[in-house]
PDB file of N, CA and C in Angstrom:
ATOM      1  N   UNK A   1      -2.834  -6.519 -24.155  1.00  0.00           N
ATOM      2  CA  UNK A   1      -2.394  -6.570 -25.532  1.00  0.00           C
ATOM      3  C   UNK A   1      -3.534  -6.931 -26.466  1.00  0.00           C
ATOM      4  N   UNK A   2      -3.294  -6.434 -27.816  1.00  0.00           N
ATOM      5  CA  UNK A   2      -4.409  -7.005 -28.853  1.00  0.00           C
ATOM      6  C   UNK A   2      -4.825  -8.195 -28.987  1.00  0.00           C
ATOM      7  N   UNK A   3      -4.169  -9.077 -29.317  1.00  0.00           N
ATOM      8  CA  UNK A   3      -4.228 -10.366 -29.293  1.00  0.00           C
ATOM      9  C   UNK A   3      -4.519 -10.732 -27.927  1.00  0.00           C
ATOM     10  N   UNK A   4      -4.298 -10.824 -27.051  1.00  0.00           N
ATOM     11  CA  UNK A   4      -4.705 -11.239 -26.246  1.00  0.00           C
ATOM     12  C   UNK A   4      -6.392 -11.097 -25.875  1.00  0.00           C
ATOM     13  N   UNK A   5      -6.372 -10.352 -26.394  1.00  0.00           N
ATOM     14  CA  UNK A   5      -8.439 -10.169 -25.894  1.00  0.00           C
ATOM     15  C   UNK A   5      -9.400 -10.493 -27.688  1.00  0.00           C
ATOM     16  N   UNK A   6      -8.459 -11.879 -28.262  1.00  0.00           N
ATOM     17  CA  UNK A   6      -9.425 -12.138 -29.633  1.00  0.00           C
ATOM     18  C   UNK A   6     -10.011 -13.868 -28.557  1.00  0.00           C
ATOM     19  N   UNK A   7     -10.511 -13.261 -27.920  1.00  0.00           N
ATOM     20  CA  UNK A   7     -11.396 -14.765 -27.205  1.00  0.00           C
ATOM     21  C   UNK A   7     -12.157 -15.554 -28.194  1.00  0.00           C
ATOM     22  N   UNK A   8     -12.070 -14.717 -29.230  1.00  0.00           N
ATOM     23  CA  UNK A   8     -13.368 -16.233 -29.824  1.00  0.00           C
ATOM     24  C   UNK A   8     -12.412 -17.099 -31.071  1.00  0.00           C
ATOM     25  N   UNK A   9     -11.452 -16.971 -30.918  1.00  0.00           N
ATOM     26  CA  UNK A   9     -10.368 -17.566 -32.108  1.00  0.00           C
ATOM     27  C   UNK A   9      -9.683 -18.412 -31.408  1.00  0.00           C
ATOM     28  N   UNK A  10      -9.245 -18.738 -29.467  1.00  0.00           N
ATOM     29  CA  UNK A  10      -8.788 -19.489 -28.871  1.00  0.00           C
ATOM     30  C   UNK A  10      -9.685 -20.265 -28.376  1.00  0.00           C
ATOM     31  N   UNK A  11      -9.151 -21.476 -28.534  1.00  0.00           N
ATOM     32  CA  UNK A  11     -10.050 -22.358 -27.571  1.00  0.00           C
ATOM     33  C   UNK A  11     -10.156 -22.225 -26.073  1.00  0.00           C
ATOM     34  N   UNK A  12     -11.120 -22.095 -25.547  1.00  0.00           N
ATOM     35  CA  UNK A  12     -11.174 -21.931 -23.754  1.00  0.00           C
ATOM     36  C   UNK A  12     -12.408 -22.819 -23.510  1.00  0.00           C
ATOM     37  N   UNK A  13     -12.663 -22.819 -22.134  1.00  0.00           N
ATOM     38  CA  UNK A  13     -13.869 -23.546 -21.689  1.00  0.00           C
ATOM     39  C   UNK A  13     -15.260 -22.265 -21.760  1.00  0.00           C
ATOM     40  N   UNK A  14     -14.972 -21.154 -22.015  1.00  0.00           N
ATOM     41  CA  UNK A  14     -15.820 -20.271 -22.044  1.00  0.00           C
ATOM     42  C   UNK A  14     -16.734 -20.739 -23.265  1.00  0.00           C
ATOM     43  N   UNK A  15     -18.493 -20.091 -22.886  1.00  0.00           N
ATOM     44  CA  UNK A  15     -19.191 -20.337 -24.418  1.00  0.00           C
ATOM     45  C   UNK A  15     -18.597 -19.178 -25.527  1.00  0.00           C
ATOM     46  N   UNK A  16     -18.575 -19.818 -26.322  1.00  0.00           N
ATOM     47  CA  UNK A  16     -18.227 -19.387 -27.803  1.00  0.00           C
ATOM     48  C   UNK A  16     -18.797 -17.949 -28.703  1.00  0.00           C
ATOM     49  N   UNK A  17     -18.366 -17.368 -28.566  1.00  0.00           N
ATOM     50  CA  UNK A  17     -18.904 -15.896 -29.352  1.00  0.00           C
ATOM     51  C   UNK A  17     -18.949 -16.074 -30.370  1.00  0.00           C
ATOM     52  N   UNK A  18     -18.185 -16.411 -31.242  1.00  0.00           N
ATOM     53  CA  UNK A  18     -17.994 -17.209 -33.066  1.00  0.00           C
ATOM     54  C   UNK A  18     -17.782 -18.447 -32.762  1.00  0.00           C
ATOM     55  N   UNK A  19     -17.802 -19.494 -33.974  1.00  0.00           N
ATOM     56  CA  UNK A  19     -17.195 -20.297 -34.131  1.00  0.00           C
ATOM     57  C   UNK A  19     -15.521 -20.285 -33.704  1.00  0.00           C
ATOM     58  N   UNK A  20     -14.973 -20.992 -32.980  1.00  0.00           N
ATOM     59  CA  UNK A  20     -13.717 -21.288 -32.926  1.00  0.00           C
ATOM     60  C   UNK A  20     -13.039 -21.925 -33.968  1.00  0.00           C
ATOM     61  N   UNK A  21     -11.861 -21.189 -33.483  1.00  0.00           N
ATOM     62  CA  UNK A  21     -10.951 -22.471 -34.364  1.00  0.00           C
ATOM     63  C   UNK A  21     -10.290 -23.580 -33.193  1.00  0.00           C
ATOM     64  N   UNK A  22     -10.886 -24.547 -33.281  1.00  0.00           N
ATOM     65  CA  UNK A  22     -10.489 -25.446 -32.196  1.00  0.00           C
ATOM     66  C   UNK A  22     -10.402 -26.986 -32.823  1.00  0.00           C
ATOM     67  N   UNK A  23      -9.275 -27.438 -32.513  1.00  0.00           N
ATOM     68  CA  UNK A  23      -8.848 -29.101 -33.344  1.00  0.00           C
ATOM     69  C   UNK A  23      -8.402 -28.934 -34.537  1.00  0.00           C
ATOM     70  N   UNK A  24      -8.089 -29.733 -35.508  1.00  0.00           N
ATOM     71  CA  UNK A  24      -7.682 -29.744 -36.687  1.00  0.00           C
ATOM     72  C   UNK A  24      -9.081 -30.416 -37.332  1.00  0.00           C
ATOM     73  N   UNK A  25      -9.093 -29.206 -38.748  1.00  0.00           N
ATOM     74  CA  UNK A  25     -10.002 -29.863 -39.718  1.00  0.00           C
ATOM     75  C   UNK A  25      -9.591 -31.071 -40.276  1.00  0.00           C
ATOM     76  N   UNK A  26     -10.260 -32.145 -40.608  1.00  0.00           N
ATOM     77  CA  UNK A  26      -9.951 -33.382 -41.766  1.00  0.00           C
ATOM     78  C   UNK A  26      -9.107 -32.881 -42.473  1.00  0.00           C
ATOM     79  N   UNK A  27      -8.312 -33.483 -42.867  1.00  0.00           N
ATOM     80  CA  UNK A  27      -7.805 -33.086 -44.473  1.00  0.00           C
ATOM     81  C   UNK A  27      -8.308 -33.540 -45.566  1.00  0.00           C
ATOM     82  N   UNK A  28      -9.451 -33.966 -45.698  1.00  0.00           N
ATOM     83  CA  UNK A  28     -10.406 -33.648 -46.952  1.00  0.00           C
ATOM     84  C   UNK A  28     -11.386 -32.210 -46.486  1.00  0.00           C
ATOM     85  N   UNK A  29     -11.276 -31.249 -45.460  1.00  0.00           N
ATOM     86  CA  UNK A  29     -11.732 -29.968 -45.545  1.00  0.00           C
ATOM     87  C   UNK A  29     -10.627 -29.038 -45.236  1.00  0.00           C
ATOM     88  N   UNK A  30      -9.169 -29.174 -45.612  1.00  0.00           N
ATOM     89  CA  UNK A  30      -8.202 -27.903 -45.696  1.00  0.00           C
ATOM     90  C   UNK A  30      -8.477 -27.147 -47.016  1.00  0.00           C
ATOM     91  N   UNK A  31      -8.151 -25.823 -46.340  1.00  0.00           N
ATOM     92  CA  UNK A  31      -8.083 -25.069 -47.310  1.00  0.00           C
ATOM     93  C   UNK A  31      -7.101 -25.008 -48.337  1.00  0.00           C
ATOM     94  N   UNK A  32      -7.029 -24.844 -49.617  1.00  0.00           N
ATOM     95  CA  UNK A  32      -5.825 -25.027 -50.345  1.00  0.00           C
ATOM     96  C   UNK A  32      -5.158 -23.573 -50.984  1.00  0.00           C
ATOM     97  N   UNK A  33      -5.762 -22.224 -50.485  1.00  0.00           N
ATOM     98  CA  UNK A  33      -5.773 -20.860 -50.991  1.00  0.00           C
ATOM     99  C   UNK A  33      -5.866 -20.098 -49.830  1.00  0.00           C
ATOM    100  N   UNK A  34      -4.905 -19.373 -49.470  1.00  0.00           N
ATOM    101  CA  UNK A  34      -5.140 -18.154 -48.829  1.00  0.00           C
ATOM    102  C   UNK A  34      -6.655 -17.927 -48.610  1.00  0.00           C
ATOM    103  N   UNK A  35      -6.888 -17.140 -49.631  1.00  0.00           N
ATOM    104  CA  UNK A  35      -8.469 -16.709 -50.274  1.00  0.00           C
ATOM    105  C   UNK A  35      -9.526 -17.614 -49.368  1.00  0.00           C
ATOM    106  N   UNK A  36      -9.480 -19.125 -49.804  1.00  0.00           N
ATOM    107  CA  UNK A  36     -10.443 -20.086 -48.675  1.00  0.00           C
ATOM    108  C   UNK A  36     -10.157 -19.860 -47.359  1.00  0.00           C
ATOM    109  N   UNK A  37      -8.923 -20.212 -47.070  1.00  0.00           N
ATOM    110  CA  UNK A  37      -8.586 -19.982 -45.189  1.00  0.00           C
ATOM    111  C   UNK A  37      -8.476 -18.647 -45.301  1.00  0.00           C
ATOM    112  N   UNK A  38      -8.705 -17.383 -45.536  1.00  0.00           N
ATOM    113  CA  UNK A  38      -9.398 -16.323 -45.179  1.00  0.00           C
ATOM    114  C   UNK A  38     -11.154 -16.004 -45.238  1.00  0.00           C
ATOM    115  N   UNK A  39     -11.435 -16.517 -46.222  1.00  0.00           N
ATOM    116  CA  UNK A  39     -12.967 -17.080 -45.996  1.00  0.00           C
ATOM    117  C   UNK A  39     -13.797 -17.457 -45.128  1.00  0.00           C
ATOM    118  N   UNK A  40     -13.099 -18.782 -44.714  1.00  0.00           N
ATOM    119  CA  UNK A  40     -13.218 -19.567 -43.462  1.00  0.00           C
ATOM    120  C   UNK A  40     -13.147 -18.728 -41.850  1.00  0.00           C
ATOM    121  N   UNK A  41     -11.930 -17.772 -41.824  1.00  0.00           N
ATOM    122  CA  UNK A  41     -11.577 -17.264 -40.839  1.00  0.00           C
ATOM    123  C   UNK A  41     -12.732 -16.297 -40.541  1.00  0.00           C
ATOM    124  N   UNK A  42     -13.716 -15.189 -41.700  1.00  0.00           N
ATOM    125  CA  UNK A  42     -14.716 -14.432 -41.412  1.00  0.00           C
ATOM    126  C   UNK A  42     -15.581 -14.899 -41.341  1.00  0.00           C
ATOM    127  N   UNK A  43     -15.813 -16.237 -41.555  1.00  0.00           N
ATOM    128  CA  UNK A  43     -17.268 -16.953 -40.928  1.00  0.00           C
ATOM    129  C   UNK A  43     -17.113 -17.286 -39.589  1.00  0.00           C
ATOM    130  N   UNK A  44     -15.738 -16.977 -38.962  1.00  0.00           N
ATOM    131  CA  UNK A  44     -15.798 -17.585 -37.813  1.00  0.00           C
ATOM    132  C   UNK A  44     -15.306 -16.551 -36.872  1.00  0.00           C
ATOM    133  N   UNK A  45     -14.888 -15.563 -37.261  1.00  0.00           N
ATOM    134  CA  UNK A  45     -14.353 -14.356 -36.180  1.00  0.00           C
ATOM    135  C   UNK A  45     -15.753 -13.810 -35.874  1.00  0.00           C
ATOM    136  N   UNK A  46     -16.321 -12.985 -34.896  1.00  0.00           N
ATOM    137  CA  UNK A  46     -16.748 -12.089 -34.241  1.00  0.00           C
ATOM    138  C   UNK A  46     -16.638 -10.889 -34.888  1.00  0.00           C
ATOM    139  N   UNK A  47     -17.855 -10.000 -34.645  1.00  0.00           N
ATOM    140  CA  UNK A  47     -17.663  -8.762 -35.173  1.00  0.00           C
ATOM    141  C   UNK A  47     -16.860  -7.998 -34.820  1.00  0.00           C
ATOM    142  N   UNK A  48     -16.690  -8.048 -33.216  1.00  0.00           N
ATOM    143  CA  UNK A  48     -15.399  -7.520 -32.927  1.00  0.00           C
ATOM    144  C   UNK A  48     -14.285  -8.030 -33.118  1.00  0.00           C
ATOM    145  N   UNK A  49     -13.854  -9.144 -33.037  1.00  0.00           N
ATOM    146  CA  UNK A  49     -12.422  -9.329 -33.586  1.00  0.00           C
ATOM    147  C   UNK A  49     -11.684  -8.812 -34.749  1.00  0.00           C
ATOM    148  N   UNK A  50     -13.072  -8.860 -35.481  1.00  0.00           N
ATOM    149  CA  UNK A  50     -13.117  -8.563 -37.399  1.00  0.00           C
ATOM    150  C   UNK A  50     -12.724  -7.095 -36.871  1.00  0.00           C
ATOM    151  N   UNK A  51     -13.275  -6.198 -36.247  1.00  0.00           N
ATOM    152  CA  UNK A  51     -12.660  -4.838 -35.816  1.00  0.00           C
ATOM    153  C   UNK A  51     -11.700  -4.471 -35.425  1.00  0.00           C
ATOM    154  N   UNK A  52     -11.308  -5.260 -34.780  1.00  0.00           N
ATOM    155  CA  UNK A  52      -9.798  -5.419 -33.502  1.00  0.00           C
ATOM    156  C   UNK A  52      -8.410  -5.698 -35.159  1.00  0.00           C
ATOM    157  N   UNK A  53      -8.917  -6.698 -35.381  1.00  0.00           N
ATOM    158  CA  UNK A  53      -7.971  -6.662 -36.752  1.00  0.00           C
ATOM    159  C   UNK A  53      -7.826  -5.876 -37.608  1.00  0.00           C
ATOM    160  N   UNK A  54      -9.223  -5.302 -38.185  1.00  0.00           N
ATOM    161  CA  UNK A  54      -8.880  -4.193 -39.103  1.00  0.00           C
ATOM    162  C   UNK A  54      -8.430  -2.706 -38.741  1.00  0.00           C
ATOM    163  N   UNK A  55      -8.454  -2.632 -37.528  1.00  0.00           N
ATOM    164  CA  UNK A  55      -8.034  -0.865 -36.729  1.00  0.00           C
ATOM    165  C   UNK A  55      -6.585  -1.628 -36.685  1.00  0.00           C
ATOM    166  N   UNK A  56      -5.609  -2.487 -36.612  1.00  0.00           N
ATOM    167  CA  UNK A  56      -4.497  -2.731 -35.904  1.00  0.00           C
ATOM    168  C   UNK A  56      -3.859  -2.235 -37.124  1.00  0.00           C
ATOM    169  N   UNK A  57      -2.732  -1.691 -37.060  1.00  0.00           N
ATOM    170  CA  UNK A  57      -1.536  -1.485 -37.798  1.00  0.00           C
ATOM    171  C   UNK A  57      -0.626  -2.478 -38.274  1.00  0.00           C
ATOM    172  N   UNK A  58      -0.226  -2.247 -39.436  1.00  0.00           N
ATOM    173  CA  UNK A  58       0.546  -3.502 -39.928  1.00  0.00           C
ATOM    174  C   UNK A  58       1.415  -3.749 -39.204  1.00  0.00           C
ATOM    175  N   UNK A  59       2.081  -2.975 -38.470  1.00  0.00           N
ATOM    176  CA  UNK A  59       3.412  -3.334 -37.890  1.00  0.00           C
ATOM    177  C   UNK A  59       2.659  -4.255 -36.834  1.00  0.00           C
ATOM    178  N   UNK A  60       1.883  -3.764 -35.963  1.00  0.00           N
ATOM    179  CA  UNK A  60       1.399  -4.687 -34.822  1.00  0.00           C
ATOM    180  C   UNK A  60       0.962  -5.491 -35.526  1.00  0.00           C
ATOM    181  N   UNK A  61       0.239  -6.276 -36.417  1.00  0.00           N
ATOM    182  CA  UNK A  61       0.154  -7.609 -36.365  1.00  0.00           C
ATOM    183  C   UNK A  61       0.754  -8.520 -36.401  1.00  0.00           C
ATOM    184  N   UNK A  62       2.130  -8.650 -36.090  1.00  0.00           N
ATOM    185  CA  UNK A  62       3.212  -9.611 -35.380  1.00  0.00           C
ATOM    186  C   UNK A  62       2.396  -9.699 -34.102  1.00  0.00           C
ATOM    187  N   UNK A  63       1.724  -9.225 -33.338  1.00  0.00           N
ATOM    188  CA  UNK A  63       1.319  -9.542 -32.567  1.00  0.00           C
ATOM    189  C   UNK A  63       0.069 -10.970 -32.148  1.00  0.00           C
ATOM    190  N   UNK A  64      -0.255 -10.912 -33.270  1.00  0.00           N
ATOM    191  CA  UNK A  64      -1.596 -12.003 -33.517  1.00  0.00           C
ATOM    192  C   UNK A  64      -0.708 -13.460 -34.106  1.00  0.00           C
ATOM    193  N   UNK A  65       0.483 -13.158 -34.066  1.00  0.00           N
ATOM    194  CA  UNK A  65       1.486 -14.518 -34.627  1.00  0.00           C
ATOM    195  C   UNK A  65       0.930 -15.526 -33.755  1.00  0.00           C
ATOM    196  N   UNK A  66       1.105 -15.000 -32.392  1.00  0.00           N
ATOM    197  CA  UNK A  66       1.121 -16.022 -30.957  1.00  0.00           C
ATOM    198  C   UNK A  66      -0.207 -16.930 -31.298  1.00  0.00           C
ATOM    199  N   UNK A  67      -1.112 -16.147 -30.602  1.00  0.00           N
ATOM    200  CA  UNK A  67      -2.541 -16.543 -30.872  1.00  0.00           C
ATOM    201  C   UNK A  67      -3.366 -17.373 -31.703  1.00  0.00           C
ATOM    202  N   UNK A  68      -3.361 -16.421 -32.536  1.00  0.00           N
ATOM    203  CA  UNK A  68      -3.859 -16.488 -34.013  1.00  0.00           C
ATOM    204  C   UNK A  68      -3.258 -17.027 -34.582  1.00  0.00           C
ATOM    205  N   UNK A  69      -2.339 -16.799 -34.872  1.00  0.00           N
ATOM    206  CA  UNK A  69      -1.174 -17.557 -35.477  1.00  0.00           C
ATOM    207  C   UNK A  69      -1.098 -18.989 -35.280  1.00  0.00           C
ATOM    208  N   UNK A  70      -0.562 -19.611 -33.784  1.00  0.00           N
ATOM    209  CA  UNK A  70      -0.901 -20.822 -33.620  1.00  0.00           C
ATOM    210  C   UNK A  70      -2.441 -21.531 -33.540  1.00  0.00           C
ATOM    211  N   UNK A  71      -3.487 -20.943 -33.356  1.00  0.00           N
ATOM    212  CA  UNK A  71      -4.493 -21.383 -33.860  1.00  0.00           C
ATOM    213  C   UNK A  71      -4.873 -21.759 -35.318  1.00  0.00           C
ATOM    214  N   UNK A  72      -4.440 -20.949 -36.131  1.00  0.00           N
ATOM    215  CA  UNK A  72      -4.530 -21.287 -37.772  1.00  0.00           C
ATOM    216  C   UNK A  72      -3.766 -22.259 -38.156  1.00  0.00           C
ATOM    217  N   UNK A  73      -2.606 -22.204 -37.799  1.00  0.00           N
ATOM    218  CA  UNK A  73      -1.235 -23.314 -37.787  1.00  0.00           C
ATOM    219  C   UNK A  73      -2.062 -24.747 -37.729  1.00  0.00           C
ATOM    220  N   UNK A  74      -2.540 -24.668 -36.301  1.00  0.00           N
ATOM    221  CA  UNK A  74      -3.199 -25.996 -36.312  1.00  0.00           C
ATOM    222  C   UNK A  74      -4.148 -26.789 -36.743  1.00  0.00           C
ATOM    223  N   UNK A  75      -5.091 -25.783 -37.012  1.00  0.00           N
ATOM    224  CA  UNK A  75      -6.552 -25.938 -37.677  1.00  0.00           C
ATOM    225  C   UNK A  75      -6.704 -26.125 -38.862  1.00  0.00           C
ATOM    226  N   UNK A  76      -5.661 -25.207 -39.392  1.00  0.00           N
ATOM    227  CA  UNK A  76      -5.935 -25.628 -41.044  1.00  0.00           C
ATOM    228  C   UNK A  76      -4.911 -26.683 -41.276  1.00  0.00           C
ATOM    229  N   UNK A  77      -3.896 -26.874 -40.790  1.00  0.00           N
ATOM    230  CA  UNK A  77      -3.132 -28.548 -41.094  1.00  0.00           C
ATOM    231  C   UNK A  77      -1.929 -27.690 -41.071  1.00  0.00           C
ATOM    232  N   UNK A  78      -1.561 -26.824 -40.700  1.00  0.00           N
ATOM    233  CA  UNK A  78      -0.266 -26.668 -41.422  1.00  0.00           C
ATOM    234  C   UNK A  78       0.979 -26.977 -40.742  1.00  0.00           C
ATOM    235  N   UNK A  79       0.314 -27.393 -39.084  1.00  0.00           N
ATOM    236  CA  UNK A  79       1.747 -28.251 -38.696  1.00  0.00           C
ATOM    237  C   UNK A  79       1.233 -29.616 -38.825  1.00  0.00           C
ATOM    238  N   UNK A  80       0.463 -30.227 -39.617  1.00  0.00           N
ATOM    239  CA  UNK A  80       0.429 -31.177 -40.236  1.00  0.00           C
ATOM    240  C   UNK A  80       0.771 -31.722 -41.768  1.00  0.00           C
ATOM    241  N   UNK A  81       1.424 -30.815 -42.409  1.00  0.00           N
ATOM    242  CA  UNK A  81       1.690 -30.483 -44.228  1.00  0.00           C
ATOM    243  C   UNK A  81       0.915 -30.159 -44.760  1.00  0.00           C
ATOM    244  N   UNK A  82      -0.032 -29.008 -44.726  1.00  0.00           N
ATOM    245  CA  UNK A  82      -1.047 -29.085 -45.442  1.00  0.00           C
ATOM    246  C   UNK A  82      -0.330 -28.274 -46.704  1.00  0.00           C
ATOM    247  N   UNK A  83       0.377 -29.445 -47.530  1.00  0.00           N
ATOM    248  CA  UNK A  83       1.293 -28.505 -48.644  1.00  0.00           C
ATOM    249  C   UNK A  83       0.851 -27.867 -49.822  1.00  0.00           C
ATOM    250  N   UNK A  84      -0.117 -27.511 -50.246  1.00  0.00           N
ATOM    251  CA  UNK A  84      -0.450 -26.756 -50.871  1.00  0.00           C
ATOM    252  C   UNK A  84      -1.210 -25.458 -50.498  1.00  0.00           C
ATOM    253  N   UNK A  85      -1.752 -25.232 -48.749  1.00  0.00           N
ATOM    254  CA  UNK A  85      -1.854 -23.818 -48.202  1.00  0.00           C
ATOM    255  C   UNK A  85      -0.443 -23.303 -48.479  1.00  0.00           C
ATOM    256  N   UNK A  86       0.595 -24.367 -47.598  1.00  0.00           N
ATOM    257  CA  UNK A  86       2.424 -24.019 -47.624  1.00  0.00           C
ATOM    258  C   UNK A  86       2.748 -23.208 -49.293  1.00  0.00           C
ATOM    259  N   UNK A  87       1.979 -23.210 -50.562  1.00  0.00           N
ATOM    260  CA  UNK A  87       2.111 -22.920 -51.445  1.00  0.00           C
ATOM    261  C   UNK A  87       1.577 -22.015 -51.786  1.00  0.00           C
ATOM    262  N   UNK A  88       0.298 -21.770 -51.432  1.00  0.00           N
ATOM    263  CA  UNK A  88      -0.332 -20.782 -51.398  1.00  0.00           C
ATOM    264  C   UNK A  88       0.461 -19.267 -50.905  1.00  0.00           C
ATOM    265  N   UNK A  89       0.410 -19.433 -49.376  1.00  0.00           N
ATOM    266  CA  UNK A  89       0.437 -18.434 -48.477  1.00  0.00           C
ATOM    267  C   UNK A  89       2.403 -17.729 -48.233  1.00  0.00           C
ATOM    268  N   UNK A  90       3.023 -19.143 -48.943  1.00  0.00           N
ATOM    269  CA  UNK A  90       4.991 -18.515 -49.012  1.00  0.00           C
ATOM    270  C   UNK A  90       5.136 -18.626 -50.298  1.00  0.00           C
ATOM    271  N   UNK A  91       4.564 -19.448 -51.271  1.00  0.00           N
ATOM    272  CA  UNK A  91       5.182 -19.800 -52.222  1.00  0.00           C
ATOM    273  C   UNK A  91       6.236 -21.005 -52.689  1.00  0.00           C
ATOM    274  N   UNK A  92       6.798 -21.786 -51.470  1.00  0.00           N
ATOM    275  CA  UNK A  92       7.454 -23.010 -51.439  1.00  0.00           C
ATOM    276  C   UNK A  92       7.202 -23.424 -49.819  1.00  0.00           C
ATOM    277  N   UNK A  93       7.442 -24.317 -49.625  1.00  0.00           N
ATOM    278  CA  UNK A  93       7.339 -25.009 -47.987  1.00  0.00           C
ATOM    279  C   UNK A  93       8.286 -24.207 -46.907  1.00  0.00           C
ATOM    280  N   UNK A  94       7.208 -23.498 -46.212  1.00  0.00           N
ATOM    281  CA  UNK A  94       8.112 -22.863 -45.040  1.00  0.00           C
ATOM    282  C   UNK A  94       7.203 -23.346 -43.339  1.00  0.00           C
ATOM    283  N   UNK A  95       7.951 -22.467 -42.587  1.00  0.00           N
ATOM    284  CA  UNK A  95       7.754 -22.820 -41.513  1.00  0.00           C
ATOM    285  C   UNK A  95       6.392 -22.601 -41.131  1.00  0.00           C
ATOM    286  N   UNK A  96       5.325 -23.237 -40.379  1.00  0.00           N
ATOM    287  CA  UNK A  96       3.936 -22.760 -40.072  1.00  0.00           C
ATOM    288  C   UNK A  96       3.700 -21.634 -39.599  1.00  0.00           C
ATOM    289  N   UNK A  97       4.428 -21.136 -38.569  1.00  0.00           N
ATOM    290  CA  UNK A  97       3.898 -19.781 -38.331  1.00  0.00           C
ATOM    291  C   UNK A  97       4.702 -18.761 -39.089  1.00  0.00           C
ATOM    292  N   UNK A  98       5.154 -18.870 -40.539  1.00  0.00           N
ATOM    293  CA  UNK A  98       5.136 -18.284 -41.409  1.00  0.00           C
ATOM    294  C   UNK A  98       4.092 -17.783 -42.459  1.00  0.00           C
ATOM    295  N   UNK A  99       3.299 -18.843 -42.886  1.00  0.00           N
ATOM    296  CA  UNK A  99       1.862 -19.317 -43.452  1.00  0.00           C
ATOM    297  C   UNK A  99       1.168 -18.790 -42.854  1.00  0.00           C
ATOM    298  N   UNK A 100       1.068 -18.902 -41.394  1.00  0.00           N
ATOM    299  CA  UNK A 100       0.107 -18.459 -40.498  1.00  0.00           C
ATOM    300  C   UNK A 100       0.047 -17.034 -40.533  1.00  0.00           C
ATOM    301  N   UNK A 101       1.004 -16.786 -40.460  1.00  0.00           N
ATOM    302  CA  UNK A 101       1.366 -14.736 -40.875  1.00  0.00           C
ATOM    303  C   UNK A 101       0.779 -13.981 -41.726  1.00  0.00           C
ATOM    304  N   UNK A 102       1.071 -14.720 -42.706  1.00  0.00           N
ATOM    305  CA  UNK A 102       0.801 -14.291 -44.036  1.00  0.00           C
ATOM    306  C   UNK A 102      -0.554 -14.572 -44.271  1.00  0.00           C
ATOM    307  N   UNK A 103      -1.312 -15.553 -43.760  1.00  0.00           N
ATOM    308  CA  UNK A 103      -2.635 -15.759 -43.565  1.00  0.00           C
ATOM    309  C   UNK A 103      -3.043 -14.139 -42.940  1.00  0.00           C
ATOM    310  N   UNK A 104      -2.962 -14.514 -41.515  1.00  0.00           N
ATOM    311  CA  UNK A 104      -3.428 -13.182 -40.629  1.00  0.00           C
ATOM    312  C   UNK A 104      -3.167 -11.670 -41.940  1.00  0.00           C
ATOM    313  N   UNK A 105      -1.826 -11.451 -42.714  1.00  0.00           N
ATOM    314  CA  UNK A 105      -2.077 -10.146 -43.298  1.00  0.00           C
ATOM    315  C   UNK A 105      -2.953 -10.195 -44.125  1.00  0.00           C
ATOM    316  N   UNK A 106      -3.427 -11.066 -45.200  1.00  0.00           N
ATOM    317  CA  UNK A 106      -4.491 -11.415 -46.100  1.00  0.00           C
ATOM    318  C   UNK A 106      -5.334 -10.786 -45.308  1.00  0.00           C
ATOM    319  N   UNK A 107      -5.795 -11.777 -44.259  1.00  0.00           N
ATOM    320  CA  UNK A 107      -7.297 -11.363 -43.426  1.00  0.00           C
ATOM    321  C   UNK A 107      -7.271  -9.847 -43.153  1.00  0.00           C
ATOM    322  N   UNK A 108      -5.887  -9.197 -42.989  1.00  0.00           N
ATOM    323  CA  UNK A 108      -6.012  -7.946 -42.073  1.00  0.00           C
ATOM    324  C   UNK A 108      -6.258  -6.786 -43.768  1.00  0.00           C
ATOM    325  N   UNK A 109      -5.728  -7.260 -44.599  1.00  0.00           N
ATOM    326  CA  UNK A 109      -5.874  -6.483 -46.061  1.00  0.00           C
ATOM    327  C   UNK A 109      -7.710  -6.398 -46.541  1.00  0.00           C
ATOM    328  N   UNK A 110      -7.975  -8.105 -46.274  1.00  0.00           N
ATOM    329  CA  UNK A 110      -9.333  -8.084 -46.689  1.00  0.00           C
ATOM    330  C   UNK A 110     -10.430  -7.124 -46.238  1.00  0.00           C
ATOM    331  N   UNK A 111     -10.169  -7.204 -44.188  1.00  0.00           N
ATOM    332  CA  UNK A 111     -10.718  -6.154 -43.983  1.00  0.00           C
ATOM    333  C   UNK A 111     -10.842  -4.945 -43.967  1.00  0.00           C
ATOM    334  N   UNK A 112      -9.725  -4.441 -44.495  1.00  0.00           N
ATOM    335  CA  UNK A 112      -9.499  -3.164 -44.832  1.00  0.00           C
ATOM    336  C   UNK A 112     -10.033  -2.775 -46.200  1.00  0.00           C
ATOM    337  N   UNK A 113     -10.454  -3.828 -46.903  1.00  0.00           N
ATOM    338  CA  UNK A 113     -11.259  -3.694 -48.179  1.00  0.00           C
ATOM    339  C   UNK A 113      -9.932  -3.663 -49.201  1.00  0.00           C
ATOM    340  N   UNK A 114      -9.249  -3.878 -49.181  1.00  0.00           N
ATOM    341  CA  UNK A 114      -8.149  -3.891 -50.198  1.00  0.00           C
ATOM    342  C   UNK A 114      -7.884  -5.310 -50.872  1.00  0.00           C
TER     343      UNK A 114
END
């Protein structure tokens, strides 16, 4: 599956191709905008991942929920309140791997240049 082969966005004991997203940032460094935690996310994906995302089809990226999804969830705070991403990315306080979704389509729009 797609998601399954974005190795450098999960934490493993393997060395690191990008920066990971691994632990939770401080919360004096969450992002408070889509826009930033999509920022953040292309300094840290791989060239291929950045590829793997932008060839995928909208419909398949429900697929990167799992993954990706719970990696962003955690990293950027958002199963910690990070309530103003929660504002950003739904518009009122929803569930994290809601945010997280809507994160991943941002990223998947950006790379598509749109």
């Amino acid at each position: 599956m797609i998601a399954e082969k974005m190795s450098a966005l999960i934490p493993s004991d393997s060395p690191p191709k990008s920066k990971k997203l691994s632990g939770t940032l401080p919360r004096s460094q969450w992002p408070e905008t889509v826009g930033e935690t999509v920022e953040d996310l292309l300094s840290r994906l791989s060239p291929q991942d950045k590829e793997m995302i932008r060839a995928t089809r909208r419909e398949d990226l429900i697929l990167f929920r799992r993954g990706l999804g719970r990696s962003i969830s955690k990293h950027y705070g958002l199963n910690q309140g990070n309530r103003r991403l929660f504002m950003a990315a739904c518009g009122r306080r929803c569930n994290p791997a809601d945010a997280a979704f809507r994160i991943i389509e941002s990223l998947w729009l950006r790379l598509r240049g749109n």
